[in-house]
N, C-alpha and C. Protein backbone atom coordinates (compact mmCIF):
# COMPACT_ATOMS: atom_id res chain seq x y z
N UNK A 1 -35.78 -11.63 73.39
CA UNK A 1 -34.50 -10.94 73.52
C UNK A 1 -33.60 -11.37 72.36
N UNK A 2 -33.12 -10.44 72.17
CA UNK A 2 -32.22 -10.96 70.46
C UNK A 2 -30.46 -11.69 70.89
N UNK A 3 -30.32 -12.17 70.12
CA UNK A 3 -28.96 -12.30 69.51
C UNK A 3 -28.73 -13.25 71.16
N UNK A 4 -29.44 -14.24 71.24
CA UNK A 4 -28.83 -15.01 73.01
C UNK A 4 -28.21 -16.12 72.72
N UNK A 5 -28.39 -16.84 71.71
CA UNK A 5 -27.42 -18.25 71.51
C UNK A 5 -26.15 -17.69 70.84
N UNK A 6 -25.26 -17.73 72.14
CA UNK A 6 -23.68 -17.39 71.46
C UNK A 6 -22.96 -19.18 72.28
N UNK A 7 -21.67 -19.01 71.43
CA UNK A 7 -20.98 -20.31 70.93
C UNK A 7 -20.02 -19.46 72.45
N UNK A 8 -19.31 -20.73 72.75
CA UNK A 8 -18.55 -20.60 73.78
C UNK A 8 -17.06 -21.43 73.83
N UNK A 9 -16.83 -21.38 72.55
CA UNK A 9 -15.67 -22.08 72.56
C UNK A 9 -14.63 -20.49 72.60
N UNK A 10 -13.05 -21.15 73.36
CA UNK A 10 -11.99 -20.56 73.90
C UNK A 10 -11.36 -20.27 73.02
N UNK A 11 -10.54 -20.78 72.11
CA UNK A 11 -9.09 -20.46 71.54
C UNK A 11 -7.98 -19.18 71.78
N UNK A 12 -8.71 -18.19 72.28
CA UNK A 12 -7.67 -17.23 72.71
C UNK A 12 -6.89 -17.65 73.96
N UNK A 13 -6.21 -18.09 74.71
CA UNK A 13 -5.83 -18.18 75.91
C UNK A 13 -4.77 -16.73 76.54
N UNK A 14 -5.29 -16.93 78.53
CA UNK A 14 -4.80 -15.90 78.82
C UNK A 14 -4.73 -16.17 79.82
N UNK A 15 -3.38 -16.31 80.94
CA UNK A 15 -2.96 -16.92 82.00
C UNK A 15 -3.72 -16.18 83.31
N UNK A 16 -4.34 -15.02 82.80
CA UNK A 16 -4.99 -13.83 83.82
C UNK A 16 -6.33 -13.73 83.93
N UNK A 17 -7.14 -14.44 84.39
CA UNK A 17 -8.81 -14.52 84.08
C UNK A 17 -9.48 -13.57 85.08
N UNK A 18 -8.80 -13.06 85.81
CA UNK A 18 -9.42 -11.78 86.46
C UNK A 18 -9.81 -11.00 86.02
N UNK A 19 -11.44 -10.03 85.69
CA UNK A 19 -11.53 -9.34 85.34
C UNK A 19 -11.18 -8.08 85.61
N UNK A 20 -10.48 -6.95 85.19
CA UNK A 20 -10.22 -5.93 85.30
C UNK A 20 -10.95 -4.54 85.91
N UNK A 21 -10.24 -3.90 86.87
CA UNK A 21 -11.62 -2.66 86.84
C UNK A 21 -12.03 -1.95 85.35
N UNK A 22 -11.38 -2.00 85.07
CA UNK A 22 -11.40 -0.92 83.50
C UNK A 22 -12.44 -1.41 82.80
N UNK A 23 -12.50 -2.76 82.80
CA UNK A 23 -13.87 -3.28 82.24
C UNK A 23 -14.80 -2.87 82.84
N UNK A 24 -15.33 -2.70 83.97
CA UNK A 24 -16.42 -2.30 84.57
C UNK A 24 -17.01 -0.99 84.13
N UNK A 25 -15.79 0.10 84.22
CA UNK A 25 -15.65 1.08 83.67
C UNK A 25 -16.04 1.42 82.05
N UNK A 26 -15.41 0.22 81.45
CA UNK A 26 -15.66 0.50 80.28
C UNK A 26 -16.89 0.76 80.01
N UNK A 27 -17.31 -0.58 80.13
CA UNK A 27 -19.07 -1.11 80.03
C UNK A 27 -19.95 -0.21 80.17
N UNK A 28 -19.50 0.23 81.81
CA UNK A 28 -20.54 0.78 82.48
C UNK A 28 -21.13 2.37 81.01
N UNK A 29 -19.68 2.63 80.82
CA UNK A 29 -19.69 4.02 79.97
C UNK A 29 -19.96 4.27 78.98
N UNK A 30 -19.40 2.37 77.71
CA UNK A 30 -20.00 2.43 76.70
C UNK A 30 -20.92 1.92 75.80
N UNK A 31 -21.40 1.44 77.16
CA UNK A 31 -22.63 0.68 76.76
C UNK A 31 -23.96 1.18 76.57
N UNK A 32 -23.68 2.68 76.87
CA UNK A 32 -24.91 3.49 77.00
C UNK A 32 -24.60 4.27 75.48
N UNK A 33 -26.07 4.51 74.73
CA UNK A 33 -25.95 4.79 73.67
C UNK A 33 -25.02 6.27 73.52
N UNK A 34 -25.05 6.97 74.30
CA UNK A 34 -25.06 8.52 73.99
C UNK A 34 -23.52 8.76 74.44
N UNK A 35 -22.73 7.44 75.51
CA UNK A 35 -21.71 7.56 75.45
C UNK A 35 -20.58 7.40 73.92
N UNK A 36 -21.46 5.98 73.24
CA UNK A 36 -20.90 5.12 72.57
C UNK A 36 -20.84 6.18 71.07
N UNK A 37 -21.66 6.71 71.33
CA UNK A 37 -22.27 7.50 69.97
C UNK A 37 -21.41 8.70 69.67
N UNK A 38 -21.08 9.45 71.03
CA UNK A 38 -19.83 9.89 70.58
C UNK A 38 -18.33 9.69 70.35
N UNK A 39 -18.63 8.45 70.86
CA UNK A 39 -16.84 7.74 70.57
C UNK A 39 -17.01 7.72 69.19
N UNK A 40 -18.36 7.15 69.03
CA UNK A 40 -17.75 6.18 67.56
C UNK A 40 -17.64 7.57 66.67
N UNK A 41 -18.08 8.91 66.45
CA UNK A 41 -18.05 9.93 65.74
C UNK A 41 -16.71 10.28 65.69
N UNK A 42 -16.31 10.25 66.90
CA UNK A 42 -14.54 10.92 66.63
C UNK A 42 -13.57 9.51 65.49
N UNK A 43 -14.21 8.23 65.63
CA UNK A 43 -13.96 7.89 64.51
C UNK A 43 -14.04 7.32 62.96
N UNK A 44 -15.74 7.30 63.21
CA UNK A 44 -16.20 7.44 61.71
C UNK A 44 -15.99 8.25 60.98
N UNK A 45 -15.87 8.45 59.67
CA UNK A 45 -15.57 9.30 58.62
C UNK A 45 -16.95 10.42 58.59
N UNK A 46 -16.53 11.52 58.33
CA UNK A 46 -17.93 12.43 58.20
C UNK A 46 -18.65 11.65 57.47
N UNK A 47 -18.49 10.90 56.25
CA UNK A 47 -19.65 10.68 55.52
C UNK A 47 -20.63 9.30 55.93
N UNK A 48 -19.78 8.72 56.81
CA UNK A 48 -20.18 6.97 57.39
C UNK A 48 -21.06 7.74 58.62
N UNK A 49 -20.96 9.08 59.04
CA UNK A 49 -21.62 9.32 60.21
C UNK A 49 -22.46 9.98 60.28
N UNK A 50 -22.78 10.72 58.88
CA UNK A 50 -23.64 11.07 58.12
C UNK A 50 -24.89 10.03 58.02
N UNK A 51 -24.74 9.34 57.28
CA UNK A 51 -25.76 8.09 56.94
C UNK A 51 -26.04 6.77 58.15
N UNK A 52 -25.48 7.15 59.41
CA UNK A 52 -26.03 6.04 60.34
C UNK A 52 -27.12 7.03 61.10
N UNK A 53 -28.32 6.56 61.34
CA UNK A 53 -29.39 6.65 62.01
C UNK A 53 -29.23 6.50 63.56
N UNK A 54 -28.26 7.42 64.12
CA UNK A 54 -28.14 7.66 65.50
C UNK A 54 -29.24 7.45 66.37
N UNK A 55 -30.19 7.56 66.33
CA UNK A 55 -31.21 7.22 67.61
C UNK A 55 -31.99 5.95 67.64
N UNK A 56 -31.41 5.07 66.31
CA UNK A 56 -31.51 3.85 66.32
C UNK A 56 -30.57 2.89 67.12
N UNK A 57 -29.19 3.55 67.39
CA UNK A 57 -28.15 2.92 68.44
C UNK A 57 -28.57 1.49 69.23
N UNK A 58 -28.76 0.85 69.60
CA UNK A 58 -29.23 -0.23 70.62
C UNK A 58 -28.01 -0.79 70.72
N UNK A 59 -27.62 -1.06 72.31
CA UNK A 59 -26.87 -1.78 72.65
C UNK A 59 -27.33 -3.48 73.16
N UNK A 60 -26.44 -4.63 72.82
CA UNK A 60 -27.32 -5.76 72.74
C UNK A 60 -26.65 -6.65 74.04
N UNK A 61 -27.50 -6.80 74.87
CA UNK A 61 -26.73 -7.48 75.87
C UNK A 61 -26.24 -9.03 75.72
N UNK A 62 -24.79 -8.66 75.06
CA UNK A 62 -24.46 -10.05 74.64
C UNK A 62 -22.97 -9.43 75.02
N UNK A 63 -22.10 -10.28 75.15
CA UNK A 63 -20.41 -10.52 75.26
C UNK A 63 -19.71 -11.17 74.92
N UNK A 64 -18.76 -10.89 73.82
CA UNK A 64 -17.90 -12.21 73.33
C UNK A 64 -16.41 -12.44 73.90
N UNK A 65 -16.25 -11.74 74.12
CA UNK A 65 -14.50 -12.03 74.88
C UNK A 65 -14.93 -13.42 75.75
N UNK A 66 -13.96 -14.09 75.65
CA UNK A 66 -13.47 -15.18 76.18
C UNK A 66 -13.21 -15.07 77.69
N UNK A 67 -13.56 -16.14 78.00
CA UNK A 67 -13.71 -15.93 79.83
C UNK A 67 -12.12 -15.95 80.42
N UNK A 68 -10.95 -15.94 79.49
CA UNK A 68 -9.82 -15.99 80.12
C UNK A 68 -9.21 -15.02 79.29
N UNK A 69 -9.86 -13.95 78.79
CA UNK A 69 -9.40 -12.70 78.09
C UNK A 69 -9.34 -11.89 79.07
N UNK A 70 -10.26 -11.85 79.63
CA UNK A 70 -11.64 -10.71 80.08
C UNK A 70 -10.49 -9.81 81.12
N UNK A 71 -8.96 -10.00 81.41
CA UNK A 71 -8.22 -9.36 82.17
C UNK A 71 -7.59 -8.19 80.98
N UNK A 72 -8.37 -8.58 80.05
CA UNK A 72 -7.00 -8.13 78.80
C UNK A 72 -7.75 -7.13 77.81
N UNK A 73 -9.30 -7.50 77.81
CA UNK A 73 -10.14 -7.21 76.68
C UNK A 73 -11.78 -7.08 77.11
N UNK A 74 -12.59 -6.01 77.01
CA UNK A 74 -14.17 -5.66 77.04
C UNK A 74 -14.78 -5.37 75.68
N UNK A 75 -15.83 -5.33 75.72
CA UNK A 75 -16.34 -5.86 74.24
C UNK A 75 -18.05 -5.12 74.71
N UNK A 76 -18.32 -4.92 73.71
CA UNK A 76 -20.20 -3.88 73.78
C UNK A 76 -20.30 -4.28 72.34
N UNK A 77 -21.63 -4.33 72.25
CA UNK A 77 -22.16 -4.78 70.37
C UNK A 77 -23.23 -4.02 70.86
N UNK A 78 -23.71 -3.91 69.57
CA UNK A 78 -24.76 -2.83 69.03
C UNK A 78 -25.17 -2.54 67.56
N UNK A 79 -26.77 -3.00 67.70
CA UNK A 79 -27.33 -2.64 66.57
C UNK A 79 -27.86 -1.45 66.06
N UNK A 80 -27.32 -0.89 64.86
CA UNK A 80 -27.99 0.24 64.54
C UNK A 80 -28.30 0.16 62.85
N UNK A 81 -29.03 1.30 62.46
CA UNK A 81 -29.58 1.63 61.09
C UNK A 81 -28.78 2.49 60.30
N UNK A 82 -27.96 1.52 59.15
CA UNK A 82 -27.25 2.86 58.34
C UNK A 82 -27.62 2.30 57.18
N UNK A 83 -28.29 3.03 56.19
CA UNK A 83 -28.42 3.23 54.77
C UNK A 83 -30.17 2.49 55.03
N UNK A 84 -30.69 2.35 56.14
CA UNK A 84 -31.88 1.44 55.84
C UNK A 84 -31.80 0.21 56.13
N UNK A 85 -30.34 0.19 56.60
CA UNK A 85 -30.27 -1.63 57.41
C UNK A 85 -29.72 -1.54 58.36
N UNK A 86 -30.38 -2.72 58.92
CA UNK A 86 -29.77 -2.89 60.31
C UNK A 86 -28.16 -3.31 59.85
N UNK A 87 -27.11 -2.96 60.79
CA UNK A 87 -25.57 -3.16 60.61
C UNK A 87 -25.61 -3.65 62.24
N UNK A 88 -24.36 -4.14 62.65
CA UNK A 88 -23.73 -4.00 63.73
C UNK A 88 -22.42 -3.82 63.78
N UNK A 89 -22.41 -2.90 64.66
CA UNK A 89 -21.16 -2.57 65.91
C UNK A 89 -20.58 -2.99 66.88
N UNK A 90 -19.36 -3.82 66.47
CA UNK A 90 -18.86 -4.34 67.43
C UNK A 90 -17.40 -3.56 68.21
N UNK A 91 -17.42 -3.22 69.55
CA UNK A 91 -16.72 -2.33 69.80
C UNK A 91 -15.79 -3.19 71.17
N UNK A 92 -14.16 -3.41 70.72
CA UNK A 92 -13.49 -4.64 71.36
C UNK A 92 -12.45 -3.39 71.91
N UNK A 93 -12.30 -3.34 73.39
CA UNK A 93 -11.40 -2.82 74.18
C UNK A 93 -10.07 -2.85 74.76
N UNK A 94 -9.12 -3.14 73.78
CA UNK A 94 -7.63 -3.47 74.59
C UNK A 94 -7.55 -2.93 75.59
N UNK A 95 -7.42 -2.77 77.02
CA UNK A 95 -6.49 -2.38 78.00
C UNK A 95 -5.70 -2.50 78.69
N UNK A 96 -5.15 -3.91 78.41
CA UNK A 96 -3.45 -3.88 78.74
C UNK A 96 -2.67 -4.96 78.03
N UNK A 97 -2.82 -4.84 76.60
CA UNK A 97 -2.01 -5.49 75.80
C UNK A 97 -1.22 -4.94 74.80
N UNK A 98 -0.43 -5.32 75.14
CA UNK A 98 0.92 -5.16 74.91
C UNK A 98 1.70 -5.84 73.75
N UNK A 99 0.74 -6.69 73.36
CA UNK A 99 0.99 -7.47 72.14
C UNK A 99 0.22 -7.99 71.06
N UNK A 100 -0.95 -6.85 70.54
CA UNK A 100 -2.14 -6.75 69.55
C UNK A 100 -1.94 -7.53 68.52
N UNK A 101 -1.01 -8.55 68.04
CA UNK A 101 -0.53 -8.69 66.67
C UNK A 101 -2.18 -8.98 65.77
N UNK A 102 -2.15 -10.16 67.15
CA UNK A 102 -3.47 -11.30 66.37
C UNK A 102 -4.70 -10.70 66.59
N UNK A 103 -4.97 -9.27 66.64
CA UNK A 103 -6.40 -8.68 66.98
C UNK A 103 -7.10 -8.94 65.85
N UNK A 104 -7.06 -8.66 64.59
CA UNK A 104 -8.01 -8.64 63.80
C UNK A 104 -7.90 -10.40 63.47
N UNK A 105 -7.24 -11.78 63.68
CA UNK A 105 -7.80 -13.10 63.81
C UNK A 105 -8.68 -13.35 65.27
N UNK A 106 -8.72 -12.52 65.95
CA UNK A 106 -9.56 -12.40 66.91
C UNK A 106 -11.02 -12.23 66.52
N UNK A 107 -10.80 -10.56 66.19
CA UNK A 107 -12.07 -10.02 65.74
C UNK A 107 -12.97 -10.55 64.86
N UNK A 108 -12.30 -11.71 63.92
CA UNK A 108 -12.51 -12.60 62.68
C UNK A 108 -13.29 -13.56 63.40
N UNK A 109 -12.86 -14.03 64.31
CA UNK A 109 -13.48 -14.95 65.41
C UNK A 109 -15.06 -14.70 65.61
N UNK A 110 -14.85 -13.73 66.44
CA UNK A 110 -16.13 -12.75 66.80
C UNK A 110 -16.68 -12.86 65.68
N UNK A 111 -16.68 -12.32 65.04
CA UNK A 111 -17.59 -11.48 63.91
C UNK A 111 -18.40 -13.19 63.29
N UNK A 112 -17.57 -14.04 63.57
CA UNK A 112 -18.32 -15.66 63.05
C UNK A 112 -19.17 -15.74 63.86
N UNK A 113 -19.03 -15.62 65.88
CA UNK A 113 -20.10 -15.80 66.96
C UNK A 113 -20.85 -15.18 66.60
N UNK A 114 -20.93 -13.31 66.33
CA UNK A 114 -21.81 -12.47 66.05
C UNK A 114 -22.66 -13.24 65.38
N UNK A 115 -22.72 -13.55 63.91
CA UNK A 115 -23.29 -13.88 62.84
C UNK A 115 -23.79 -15.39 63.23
N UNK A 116 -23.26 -16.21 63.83
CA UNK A 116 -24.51 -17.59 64.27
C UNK A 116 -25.22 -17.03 65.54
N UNK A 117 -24.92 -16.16 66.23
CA UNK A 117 -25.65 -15.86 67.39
C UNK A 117 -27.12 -15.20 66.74
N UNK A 118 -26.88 -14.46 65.57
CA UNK A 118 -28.12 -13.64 64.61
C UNK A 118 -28.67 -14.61 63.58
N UNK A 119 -28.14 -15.45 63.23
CA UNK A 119 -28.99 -16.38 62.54
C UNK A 119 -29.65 -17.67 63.85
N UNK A 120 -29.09 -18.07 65.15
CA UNK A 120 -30.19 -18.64 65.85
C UNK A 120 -31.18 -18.04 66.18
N UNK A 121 -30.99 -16.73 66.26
CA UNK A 121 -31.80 -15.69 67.17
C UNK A 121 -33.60 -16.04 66.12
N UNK A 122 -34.54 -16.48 67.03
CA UNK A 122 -35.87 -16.95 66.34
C UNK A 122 -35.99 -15.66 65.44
N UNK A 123 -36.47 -15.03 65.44
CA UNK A 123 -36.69 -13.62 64.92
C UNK A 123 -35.55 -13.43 63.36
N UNK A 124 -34.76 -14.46 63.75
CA UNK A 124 -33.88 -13.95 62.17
C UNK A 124 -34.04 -15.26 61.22
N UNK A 125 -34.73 -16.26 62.19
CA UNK A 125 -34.82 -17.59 61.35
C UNK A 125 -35.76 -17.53 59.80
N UNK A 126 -34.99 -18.02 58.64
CA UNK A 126 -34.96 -17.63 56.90
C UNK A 126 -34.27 -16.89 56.63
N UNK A 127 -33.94 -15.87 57.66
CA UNK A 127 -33.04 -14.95 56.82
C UNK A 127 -31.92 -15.46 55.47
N UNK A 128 -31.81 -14.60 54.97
CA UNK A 128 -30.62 -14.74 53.60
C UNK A 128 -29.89 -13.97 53.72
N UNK A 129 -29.78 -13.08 54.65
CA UNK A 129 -28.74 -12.00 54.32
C UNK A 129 -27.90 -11.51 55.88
N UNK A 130 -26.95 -11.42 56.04
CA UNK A 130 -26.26 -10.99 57.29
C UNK A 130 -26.21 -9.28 57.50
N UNK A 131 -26.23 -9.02 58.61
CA UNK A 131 -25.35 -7.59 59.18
C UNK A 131 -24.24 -7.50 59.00
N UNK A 132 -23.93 -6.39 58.45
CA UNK A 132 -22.91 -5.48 58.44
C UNK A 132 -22.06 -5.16 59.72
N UNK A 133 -21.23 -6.22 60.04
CA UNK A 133 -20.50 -5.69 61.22
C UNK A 133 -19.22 -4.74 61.11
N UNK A 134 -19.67 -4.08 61.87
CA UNK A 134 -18.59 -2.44 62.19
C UNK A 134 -17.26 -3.07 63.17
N UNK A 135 -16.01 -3.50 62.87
CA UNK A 135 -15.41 -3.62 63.88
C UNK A 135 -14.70 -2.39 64.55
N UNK A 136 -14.79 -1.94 65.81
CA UNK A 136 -14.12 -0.75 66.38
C UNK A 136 -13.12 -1.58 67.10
N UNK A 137 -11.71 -0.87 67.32
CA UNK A 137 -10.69 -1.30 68.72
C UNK A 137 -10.42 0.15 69.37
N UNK A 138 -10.82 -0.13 70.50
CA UNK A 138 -10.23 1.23 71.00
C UNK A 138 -8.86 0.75 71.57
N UNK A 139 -7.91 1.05 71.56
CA UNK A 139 -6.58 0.85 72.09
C UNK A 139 -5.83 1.37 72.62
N UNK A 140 -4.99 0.81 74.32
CA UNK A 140 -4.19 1.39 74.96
C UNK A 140 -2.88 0.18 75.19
N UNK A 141 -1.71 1.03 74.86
CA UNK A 141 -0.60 0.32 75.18
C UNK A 141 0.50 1.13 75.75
N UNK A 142 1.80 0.58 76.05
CA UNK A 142 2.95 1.10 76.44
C UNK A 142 3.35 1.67 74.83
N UNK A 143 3.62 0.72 74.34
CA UNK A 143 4.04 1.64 72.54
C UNK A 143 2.91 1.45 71.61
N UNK A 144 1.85 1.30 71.73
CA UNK A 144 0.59 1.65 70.92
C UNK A 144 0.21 0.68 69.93
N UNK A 145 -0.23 1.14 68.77
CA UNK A 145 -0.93 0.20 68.00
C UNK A 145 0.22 0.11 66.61
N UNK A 146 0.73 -1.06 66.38
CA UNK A 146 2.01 -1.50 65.17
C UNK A 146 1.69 -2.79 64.86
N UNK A 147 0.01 -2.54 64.59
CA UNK A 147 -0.39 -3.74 63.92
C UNK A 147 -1.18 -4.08 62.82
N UNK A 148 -0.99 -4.61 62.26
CA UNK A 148 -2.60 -4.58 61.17
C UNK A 148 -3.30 -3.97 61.17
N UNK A 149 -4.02 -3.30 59.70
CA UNK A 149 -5.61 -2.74 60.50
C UNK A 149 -5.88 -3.13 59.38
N UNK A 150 -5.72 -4.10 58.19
CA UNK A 150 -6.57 -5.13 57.62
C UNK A 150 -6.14 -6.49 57.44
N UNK A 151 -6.71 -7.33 57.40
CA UNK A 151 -6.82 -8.84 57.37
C UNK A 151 -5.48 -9.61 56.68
N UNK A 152 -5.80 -8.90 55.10
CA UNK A 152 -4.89 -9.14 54.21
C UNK A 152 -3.53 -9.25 54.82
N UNK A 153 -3.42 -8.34 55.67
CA UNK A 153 -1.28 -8.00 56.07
C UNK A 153 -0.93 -9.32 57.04
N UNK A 154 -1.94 -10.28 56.89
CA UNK A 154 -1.17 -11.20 57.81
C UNK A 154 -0.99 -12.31 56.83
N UNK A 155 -1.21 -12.05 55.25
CA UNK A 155 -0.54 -12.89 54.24
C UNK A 155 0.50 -12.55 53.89
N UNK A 156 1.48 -13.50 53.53
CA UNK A 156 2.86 -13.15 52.37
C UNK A 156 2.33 -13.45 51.23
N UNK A 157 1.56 -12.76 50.66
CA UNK A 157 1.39 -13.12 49.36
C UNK A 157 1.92 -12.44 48.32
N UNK A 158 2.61 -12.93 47.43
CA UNK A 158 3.67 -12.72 46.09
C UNK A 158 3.11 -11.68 45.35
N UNK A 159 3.80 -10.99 44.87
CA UNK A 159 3.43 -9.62 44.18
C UNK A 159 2.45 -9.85 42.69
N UNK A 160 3.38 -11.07 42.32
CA UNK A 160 2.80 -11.69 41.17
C UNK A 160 1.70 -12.66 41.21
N UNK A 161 1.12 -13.14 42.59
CA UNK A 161 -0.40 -13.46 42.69
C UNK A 161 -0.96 -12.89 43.21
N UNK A 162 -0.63 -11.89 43.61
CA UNK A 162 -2.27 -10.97 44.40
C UNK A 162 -3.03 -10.91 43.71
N UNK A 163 -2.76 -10.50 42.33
CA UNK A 163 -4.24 -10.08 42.12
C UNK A 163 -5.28 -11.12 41.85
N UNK A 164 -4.62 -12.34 41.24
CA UNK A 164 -5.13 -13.56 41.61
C UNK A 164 -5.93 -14.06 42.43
N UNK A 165 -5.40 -13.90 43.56
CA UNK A 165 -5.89 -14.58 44.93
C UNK A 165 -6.60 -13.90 45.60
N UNK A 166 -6.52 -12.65 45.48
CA UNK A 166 -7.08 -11.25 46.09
C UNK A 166 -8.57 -11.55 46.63
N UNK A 167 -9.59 -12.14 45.20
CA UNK A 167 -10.92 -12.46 45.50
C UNK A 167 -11.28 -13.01 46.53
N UNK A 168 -10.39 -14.35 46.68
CA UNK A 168 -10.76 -15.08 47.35
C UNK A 168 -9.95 -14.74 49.31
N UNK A 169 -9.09 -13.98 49.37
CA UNK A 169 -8.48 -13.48 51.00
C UNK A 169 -9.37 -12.67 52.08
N UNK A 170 -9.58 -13.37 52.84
CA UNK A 170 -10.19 -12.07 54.13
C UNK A 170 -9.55 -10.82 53.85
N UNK A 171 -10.19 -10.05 54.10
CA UNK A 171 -9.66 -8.60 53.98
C UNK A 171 -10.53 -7.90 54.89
N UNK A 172 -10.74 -7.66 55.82
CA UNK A 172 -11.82 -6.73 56.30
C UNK A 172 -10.91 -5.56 57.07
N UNK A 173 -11.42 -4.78 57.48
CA UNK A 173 -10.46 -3.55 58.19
C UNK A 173 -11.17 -2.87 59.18
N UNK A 174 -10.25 -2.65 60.20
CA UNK A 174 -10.80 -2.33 61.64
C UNK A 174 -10.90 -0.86 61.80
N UNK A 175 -11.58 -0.43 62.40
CA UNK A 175 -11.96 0.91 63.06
C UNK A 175 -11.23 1.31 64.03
N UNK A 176 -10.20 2.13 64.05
CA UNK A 176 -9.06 2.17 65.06
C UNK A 176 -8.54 3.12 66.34
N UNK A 177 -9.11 3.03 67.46
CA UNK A 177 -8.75 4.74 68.14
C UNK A 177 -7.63 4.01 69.02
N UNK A 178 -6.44 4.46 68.46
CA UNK A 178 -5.49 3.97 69.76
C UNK A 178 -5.20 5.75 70.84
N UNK A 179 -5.27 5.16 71.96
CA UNK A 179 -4.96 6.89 73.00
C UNK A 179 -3.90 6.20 73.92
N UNK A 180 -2.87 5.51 73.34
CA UNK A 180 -2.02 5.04 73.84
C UNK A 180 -0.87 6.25 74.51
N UNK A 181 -1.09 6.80 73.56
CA UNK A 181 -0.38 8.09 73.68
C UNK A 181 -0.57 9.54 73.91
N UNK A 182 -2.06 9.53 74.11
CA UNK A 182 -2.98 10.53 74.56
C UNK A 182 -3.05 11.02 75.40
N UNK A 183 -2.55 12.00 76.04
CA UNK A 183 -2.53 13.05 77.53
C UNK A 183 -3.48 13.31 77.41
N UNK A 184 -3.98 14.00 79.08
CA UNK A 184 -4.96 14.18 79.52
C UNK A 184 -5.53 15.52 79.04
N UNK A 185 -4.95 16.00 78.32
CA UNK A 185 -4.86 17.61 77.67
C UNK A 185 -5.79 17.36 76.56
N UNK A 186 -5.54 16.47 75.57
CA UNK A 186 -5.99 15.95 74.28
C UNK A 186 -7.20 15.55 74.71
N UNK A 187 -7.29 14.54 75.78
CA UNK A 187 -8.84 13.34 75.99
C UNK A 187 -9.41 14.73 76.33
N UNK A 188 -9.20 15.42 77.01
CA UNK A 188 -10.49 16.86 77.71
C UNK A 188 -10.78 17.49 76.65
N UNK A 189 -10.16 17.46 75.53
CA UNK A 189 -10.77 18.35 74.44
C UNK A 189 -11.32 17.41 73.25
N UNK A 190 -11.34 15.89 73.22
CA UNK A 190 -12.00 15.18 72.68
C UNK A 190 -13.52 15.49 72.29
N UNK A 191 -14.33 15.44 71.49
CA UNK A 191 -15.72 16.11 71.20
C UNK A 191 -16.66 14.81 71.75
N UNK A 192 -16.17 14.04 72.60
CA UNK A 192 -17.28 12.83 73.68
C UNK A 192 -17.91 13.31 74.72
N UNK A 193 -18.46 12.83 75.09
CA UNK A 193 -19.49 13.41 76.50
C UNK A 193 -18.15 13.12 77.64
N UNK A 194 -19.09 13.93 78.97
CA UNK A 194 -18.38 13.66 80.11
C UNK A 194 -17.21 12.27 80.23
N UNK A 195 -18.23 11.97 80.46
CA UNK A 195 -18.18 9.94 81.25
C UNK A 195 -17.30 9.54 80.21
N UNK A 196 -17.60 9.44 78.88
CA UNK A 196 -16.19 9.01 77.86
C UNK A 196 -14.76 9.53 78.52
N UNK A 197 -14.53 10.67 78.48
CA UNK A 197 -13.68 11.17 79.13
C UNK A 197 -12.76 10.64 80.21
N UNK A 198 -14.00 10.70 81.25
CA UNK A 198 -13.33 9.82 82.75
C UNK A 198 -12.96 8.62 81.92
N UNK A 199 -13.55 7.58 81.38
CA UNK A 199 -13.58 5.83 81.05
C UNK A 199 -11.89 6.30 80.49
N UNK A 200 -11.44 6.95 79.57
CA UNK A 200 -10.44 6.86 78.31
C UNK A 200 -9.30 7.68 79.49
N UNK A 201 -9.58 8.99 80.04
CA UNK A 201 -8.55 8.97 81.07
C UNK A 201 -8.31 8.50 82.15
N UNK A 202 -9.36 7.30 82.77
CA UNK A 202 -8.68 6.35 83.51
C UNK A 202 -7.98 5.30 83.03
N UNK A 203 -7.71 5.12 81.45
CA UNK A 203 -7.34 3.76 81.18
C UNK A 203 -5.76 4.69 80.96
N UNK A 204 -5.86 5.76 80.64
CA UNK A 204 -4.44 6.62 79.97
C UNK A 204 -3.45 6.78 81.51
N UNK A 205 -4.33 6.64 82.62
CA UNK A 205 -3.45 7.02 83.81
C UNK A 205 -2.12 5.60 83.89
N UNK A 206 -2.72 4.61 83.69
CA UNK A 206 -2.10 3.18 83.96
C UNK A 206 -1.04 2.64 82.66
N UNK A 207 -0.10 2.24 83.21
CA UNK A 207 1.00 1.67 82.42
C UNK A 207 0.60 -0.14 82.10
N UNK A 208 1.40 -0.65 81.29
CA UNK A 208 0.93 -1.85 80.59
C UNK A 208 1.73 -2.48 81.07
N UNK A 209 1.35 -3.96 81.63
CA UNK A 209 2.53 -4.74 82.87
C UNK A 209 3.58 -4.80 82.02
């Protein structure tokens, strides 16, 4: 079975360790390839969705959210084939936060578990080269998404050293569907299967504590 030694350290904290129905929901919906496959189309670029090898999809039964997130945040990974390599997809679920700032030092997080969880994994042992991780957020809030969607914006860095320093800064950039603001009018005419549908207009019915 792939990708099973994941790291279990906390640093996110979250006073609410109950898991959520919405997670159940989520999971249940996008963990299945044919659900996931059309989410991710409504937001890949024609040409990124072009070149991924759709019936290669695999979802990997692994979970990284933090055991005192898990009221706040659901998470599905998945390996698939674009250009001739394996990449992964990591697809992280806000549903009731209200305060996204630090998502992509989150996702930064992850994407480190991802990558030692694939280099213990026996089957990847020599490797030299990592996957391509896809970060997706799907996002629901009371006022939506007014946050980052690359790495870089959480530097102050001086006009007169960027370009300097540039080489060396995280920069990666997230894949973004916020339906924070999405009526039920819009999600029904979304181009996803059924079940997407129900998952995204049950999370749109509920307000953010």
């Amino acid at each position: 079975e792939a990708m099973t030694n994941v790291p279990t350290e906390e640093p996110f904290q979250d006073s609410d360790d109950a898991a959520s129905p919405h997670d159940g929901l989520f999971y249940k919906t996008f963990s299945k390839p044919e659900h996931a496959a059309a989410e991710l189309k409504c937001i890949f670029s024609s040409a990124l969705v072009a070149l991924i090898a759709w019936g290669t999809l695999t979802p990997l039964p692994l979970k990284f959210v933090d055991a005192k997130l898990v009221s706040r945040y659901s998470d599905v990974l998945y390996s698939v084939e674009i250009g001739g390599r394996e990449c992964l997809i990591y697809i992280l679920f806000e549903h009731k936060s209200d305060d996204p700032y630090w998502t992509l030092l989150q996702l930064a997080e992850y994407k480190t578990r991802i990558w030692r969880a694939y280099l213990d994994d026996e089957k990847n042992r020599g490797k030299k080269h990592l996957p391509i991780i896809l970060p997706v957020v799907l996002h629901h809030s009371e006022r939506g998404w007014r946050c980052p969607t690359r790495f870089r914006q959480y530097f102050d860095v001086p006009e007169n050293v960027a370009a300097m320093l540039d080489p060396y800064i995280l920069n990666f950039g997230v894949l973004l569907d916020d339906i924070s603001h999405v009526n039920a009018e819009s999600i029904a005419r979304r181009p996803i299967t059924h079940e997407g549908r129900l998952a995204e207009a049950d999370e749109a019915l509920f307000t953010v504590d």
